[in-house]
Every structure is written in C-alpha cells, then in structure tokens.
C-alpha atoms as a PDB file:
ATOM      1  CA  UNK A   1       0.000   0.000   0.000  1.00  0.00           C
ATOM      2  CA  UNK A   2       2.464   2.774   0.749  1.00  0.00           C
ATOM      3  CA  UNK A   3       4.506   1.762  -2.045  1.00  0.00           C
ATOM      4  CA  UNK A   4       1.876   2.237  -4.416  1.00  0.00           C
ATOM      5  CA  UNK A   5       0.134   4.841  -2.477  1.00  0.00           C
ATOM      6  CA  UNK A   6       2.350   6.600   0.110  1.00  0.00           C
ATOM      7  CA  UNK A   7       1.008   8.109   2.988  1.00  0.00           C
ATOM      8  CA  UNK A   8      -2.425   7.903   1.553  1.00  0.00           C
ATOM      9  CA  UNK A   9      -2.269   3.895   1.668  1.00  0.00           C
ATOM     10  CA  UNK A  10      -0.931   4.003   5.138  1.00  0.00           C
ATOM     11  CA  UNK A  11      -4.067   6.755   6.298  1.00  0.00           C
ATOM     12  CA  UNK A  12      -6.044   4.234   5.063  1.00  0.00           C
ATOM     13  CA  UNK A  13      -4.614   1.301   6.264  1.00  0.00           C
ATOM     14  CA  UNK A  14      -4.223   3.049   9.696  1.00  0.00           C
ATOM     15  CA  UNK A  15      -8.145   3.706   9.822  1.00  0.00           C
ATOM     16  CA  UNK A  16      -9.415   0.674   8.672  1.00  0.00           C
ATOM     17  CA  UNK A  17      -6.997  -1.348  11.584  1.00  0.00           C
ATOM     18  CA  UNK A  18      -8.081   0.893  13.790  1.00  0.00           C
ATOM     19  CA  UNK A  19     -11.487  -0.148  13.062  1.00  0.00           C
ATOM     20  CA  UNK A  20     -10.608  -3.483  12.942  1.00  0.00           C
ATOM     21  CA  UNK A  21      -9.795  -3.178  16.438  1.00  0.00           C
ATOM     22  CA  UNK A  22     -12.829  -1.212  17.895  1.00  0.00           C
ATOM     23  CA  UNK A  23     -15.254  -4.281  16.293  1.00  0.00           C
ATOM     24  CA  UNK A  24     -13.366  -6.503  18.358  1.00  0.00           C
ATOM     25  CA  UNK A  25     -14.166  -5.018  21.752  1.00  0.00           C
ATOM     26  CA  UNK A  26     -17.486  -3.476  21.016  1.00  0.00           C
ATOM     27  CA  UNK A  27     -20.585  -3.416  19.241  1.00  0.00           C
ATOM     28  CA  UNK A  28     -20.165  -5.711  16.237  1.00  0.00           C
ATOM     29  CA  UNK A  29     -23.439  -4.547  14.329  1.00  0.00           C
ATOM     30  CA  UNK A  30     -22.002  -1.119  13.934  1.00  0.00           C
ATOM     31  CA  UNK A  31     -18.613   0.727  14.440  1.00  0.00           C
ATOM     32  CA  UNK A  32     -17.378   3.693  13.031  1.00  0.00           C
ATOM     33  CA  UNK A  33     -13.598   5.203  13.244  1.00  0.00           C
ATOM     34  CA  UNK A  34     -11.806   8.353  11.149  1.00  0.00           C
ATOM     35  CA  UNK A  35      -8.360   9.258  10.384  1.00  0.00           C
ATOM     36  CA  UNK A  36      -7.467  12.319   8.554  1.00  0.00           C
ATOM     37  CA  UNK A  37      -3.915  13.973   7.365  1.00  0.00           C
ATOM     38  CA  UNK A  38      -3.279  16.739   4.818  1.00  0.00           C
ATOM     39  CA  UNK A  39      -4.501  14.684   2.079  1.00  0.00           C
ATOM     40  CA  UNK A  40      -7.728  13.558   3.197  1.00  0.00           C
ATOM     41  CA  UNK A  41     -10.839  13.183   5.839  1.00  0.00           C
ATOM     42  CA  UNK A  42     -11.290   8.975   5.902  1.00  0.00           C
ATOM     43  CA  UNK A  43     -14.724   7.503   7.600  1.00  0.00           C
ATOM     44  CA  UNK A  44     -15.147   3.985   7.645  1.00  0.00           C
ATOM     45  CA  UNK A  45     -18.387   2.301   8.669  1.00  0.00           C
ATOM     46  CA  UNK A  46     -19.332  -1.569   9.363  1.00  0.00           C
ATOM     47  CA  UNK A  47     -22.705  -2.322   9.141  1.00  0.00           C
ATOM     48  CA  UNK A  48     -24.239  -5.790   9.511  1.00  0.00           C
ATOM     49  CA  UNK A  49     -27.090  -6.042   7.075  1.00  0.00           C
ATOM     50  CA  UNK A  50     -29.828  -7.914   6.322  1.00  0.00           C
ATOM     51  CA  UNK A  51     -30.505  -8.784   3.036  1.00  0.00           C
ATOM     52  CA  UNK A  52     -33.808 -10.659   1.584  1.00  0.00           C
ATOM     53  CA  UNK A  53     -33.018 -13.763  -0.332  1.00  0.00           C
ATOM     54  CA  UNK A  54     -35.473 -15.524  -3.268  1.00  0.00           C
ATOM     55  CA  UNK A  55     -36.993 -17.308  -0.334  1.00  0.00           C
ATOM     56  CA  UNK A  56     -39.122 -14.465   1.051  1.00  0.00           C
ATOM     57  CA  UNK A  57     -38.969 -16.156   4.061  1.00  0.00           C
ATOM     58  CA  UNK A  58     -35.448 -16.060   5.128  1.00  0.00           C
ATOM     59  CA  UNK A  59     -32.803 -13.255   4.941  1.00  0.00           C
ATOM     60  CA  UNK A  60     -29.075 -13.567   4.397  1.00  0.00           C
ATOM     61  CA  UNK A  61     -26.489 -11.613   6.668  1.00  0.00           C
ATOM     62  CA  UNK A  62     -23.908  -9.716   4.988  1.00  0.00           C
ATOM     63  CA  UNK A  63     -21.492  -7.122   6.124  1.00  0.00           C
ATOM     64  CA  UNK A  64     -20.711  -4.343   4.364  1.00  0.00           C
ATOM     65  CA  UNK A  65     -18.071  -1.206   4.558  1.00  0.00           C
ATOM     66  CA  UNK A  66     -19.315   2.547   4.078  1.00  0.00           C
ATOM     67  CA  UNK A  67     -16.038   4.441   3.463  1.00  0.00           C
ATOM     68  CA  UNK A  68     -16.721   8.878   3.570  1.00  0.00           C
ATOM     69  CA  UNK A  69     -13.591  10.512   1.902  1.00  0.00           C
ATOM     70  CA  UNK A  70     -13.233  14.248   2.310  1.00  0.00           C
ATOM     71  CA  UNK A  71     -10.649  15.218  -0.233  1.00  0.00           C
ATOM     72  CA  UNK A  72      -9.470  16.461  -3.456  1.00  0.00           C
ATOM     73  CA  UNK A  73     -11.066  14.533  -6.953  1.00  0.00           C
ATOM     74  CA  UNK A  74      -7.245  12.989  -7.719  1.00  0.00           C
ATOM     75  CA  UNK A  75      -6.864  11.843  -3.884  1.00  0.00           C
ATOM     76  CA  UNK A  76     -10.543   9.964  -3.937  1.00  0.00           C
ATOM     77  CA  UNK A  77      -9.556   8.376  -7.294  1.00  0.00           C
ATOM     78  CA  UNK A  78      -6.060   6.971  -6.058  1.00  0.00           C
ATOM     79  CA  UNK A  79      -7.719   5.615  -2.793  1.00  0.00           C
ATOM     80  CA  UNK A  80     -10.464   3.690  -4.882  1.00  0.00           C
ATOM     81  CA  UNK A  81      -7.775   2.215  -6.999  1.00  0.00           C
ATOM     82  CA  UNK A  82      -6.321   1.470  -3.594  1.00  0.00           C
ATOM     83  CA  UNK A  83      -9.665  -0.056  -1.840  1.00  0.00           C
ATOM     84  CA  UNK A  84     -10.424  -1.832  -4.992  1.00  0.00           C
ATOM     85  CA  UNK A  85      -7.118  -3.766  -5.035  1.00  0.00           C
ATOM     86  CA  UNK A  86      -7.295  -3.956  -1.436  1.00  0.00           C
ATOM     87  CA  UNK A  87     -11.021  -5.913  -1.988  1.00  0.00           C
ATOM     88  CA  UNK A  88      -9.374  -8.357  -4.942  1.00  0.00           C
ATOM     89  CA  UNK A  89      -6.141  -9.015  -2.943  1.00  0.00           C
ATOM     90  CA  UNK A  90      -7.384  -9.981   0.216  1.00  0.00           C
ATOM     91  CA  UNK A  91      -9.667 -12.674  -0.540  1.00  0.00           C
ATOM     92  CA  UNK A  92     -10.104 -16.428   0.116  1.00  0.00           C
ATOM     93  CA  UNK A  93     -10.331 -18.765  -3.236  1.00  0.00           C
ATOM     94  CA  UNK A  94     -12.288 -21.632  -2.025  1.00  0.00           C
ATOM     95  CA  UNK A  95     -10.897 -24.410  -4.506  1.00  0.00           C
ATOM     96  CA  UNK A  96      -7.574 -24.732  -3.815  1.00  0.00           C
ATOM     97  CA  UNK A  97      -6.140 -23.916  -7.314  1.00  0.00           C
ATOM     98  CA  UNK A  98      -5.043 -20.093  -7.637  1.00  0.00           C
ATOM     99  CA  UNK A  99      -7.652 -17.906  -9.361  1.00  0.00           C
ATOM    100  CA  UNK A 100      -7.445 -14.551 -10.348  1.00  0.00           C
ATOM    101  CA  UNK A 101      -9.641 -12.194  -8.500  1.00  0.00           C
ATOM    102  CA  UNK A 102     -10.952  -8.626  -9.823  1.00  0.00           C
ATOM    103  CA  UNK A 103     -14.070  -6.061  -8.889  1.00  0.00           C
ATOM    104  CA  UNK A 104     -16.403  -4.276 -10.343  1.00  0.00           C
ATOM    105  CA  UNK A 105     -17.273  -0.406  -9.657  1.00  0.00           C
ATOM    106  CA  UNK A 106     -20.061   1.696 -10.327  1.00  0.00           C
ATOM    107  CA  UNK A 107     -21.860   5.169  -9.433  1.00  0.00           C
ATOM    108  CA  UNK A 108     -25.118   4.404  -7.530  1.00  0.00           C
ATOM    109  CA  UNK A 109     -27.828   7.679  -7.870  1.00  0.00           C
ATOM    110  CA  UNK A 110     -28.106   8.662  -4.265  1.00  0.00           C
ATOM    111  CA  UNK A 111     -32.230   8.822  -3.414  1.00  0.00           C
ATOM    112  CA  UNK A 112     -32.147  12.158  -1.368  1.00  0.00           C
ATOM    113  CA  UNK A 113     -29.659  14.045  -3.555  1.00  0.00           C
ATOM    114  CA  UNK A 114     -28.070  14.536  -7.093  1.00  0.00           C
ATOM    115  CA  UNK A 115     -25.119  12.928  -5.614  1.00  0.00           C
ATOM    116  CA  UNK A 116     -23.751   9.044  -6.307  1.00  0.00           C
ATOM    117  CA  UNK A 117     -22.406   6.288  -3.685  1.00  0.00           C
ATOM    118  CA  UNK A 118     -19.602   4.294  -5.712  1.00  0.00           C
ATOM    119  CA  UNK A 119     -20.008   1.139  -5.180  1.00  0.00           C
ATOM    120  CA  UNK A 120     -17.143  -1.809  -5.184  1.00  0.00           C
ATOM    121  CA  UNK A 121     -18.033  -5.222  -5.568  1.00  0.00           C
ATOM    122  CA  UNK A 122     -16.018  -8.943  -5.653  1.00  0.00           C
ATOM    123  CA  UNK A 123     -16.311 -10.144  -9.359  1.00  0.00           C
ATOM    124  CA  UNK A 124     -16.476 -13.974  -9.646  1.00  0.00           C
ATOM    125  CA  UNK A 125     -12.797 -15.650  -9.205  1.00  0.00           C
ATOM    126  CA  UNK A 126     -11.278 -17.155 -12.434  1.00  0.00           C
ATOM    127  CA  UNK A 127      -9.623 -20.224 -11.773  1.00  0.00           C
ATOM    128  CA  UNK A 128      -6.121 -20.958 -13.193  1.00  0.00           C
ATOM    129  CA  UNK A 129      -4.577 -24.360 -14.379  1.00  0.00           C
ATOM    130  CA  UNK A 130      -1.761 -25.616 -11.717  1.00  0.00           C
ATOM    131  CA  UNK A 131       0.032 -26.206 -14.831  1.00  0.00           C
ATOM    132  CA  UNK A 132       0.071 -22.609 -16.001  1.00  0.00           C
ATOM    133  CA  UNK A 133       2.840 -22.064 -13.669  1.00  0.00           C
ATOM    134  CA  UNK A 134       5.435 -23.914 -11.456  1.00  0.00           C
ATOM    135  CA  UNK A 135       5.074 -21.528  -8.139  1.00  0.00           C
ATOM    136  CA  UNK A 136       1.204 -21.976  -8.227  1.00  0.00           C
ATOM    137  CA  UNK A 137       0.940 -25.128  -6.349  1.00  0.00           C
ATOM    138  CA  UNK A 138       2.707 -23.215  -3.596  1.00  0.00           C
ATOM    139  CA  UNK A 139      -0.233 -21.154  -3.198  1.00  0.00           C
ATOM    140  CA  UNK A 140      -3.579 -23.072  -2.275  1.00  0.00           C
ATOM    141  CA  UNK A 141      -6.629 -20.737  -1.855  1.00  0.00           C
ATOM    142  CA  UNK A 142      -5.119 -17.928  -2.811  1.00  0.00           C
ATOM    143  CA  UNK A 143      -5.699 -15.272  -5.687  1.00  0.00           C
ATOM    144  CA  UNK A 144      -4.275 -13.019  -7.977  1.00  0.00           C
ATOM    145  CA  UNK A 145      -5.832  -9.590  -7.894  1.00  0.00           C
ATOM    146  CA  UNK A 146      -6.389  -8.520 -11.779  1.00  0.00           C
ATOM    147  CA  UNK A 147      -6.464  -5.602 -13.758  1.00  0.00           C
ATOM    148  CA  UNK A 148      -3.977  -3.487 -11.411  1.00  0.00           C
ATOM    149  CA  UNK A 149      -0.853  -2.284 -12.347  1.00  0.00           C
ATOM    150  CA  UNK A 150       2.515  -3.618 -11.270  1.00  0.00           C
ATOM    151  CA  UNK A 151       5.622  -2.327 -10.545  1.00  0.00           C
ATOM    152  CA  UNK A 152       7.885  -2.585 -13.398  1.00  0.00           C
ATOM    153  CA  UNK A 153      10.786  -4.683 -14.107  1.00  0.00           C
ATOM    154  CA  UNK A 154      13.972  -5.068 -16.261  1.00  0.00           C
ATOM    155  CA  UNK A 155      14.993  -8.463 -15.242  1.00  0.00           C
ATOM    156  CA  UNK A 156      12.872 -10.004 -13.062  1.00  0.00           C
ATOM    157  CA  UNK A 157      10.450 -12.803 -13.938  1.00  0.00           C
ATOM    158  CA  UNK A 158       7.776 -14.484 -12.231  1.00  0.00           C
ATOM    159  CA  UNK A 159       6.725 -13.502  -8.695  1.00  0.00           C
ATOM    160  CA  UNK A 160       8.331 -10.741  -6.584  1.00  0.00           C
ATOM    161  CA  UNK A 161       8.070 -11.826  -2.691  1.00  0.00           C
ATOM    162  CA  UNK A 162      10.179 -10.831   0.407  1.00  0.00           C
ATOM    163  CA  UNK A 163      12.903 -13.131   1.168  1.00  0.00           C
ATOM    164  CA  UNK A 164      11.277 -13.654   4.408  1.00  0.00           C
ATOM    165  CA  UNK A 165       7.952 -14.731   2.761  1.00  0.00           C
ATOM    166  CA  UNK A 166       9.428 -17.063   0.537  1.00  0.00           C
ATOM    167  CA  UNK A 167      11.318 -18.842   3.353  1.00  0.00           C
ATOM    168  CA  UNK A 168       8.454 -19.219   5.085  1.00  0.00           C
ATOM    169  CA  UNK A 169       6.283 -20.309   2.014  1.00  0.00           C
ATOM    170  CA  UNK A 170       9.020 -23.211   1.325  1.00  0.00           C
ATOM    171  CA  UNK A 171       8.828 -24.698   4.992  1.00  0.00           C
ATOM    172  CA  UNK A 172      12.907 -23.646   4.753  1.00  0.00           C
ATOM    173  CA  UNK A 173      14.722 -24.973   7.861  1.00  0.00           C
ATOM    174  CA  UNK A 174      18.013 -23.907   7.723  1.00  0.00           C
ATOM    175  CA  UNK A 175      20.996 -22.799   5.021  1.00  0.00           C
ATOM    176  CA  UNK A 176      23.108 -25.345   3.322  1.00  0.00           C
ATOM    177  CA  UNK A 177      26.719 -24.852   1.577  1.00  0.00           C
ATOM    178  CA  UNK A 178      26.420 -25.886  -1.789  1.00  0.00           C
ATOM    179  CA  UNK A 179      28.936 -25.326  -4.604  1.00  0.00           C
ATOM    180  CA  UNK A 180      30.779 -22.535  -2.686  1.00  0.00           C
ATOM    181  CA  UNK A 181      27.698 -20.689  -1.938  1.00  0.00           C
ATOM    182  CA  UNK A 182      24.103 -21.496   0.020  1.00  0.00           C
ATOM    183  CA  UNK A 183      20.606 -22.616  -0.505  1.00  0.00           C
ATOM    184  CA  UNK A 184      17.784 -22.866   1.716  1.00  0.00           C
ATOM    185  CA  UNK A 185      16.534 -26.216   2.331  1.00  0.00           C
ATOM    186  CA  UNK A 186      13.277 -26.709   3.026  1.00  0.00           C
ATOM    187  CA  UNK A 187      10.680 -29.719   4.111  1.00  0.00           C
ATOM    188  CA  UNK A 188       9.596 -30.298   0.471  1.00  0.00           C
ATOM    189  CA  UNK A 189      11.460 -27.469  -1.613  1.00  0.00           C
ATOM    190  CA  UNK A 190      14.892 -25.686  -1.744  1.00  0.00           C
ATOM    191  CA  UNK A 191      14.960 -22.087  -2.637  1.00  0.00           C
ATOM    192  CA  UNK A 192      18.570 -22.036  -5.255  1.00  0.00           C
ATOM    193  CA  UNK A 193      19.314 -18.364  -6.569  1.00  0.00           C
ATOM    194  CA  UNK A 194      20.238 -18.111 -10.261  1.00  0.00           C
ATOM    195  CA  UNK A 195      21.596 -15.137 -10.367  1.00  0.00           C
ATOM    196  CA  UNK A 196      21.754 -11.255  -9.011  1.00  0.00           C
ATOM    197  CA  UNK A 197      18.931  -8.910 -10.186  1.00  0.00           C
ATOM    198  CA  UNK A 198      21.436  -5.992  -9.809  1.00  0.00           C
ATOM    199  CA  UNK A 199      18.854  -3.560 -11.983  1.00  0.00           C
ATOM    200  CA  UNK A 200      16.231  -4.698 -10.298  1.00  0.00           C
ATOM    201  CA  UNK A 201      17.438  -4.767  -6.539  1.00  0.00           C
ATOM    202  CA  UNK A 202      16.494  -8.520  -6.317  1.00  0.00           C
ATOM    203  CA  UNK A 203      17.484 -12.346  -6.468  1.00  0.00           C
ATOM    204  CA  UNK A 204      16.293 -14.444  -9.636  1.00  0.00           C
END
C-alpha cells in the first residue's frame, strides 16, 4: 500500500486497523472510526445487514463497509484504486487452485440528492490451471488480484516476494553450503538463486 500509495495507503490502512480493532471489543453490528492527514478526511463504517433472499422467508447476513472521503477529486480516485485492489487481494479462493480475483465499480444515484455512492463489488474468481505455472501449487486458496498495475521490471520474472515470505512459504529450515555458496533447504522445496537482479534490486 504505501509503495503504491504513500502516505495515503498508510491513512487508510491506519483507519481501517483501527477499526478493525474497535469491532473486536465493542458493538459488532455497527462501528465507526476516522483518520485524517493533509490529504484527506477517511470515515469507515461496518454495518451488519440484512438482506432478503429468493426465499421471502429467510434473509441472508452480509457485512458491508461505508467508506466517507473528504478530499481532493485525484486523492478519492487513487484511494479507490487502492480499496479496490485492497477488496481483490485480500480474498479467500475456495478451490484450492489459484484464481485470479478482480471487482467491479459503479456510481449508484443517491435517493435524497443529485449525488452518487460508488459502489465496489467482488467479481467472480477465475480459476487458473496448476500447470500454467510452477510456483502456483505453492499457493492453495489464494488469488491473484487482476487488472492493477505492477511495478515494473527489467529483469525479473515471475513472482516478486520478500525473502522472508518465501522462506516461510518453502517450509525452509536452515541454510546449506552448496557449490561454494548457500541454498535454503526446506521440508519439500529448496529455494537455489540463479543469479543477481542488480537492476532490479532482487534475487532471480
């Protein structure tokens, strides 16, 4: 988020934690929190709703996030982008191939104004062959948020993760000397680098 979106990613981020942590502690139908900074005036809302289902008789619960921005045009557009990829990223796939995950937004006519509520909603997940890729099998419920832009690179293929996060996602226990140098051995994988990403301030 901040890389993408500097302080306005970490505003954000910083309100909707703090939120996070008020629902735990107190009334979980409805909780409300607000940041603000130079940039902009964030509100976040959870509201528990219930919604009517094709059986008249029953009625489905669904939560759902009202998010009040107070700032300039540009700033509300960035921190859509940001709350959109924020919605596709963080999101469960329940088959356990990768699938790629993307939302949908539109402008809602407001009833008691001329104004609009934009609205952001999950699209359906895409699933993706396990052969389509080797690292995908590492990766078992997991998605791909689609349609947002990516850093670029000169060298670099594949994924881009942490060193930490790809020890961890091997099941590495420890280093071993290999051919004058080392390589993390895992449980069921070893993590061998290829060569030095010099351009692109990483390990292939």
């Amino acid at each position: 988020m901040s890389r993408n979106w500097g302080d306005l990613g970490l505003l954000f981020l910083h309100d909707l934690e703090a939120l996070l942590l008020i629902n735990d502690t107190g009334d979980p139908l409805f909780n409300c929190c607000t940041v603000q900074n130079e940039l902009a005036e964030i509100e976040i809302k959870f509201v528990e709703s219930q919604l009517k289902t094709e059986n008249v008789e029953q009625t489905e619960s669904k939560s759902l996030a009202y998010f009040n921005v107070t700032a300039a045009y540009e700033t509300q557009s960035h921190l859509l982008t940001a709350l959109s990829w924020l919605c596709a990223a963080v999101r469960h796939s329940p088959p356990s191939e990768v699938a790629l995950s993307s939302t949908r937004i539109a402008a809602v006519p407001k009833p008691e104004d001329d104004g609009h509520i934009i609205t952001i909603c999950l699209s359906e997940l895409e699933l993706l062959p396990l052969t389509q890729s080797c690292w995908y099998p590492i990766f078992r419920h997991c998605v791909i948020a689609d349609g947002f832009p990516i850093r670029d690179r000169i060298n670099g293929e594949g994924l881009k993760p942490s060193f930490q996060d790809m020890f961890l996602m091997s099941r590495s226990l420890m280093f071993v000397e290999f051919d004058g140098g080392f390589v993390v051995d895992g449980l069921l994988s070893v993590l061998i680098s290829i060569r030095e990403l010099q351009d692109d301030d990483a390990l292939q």
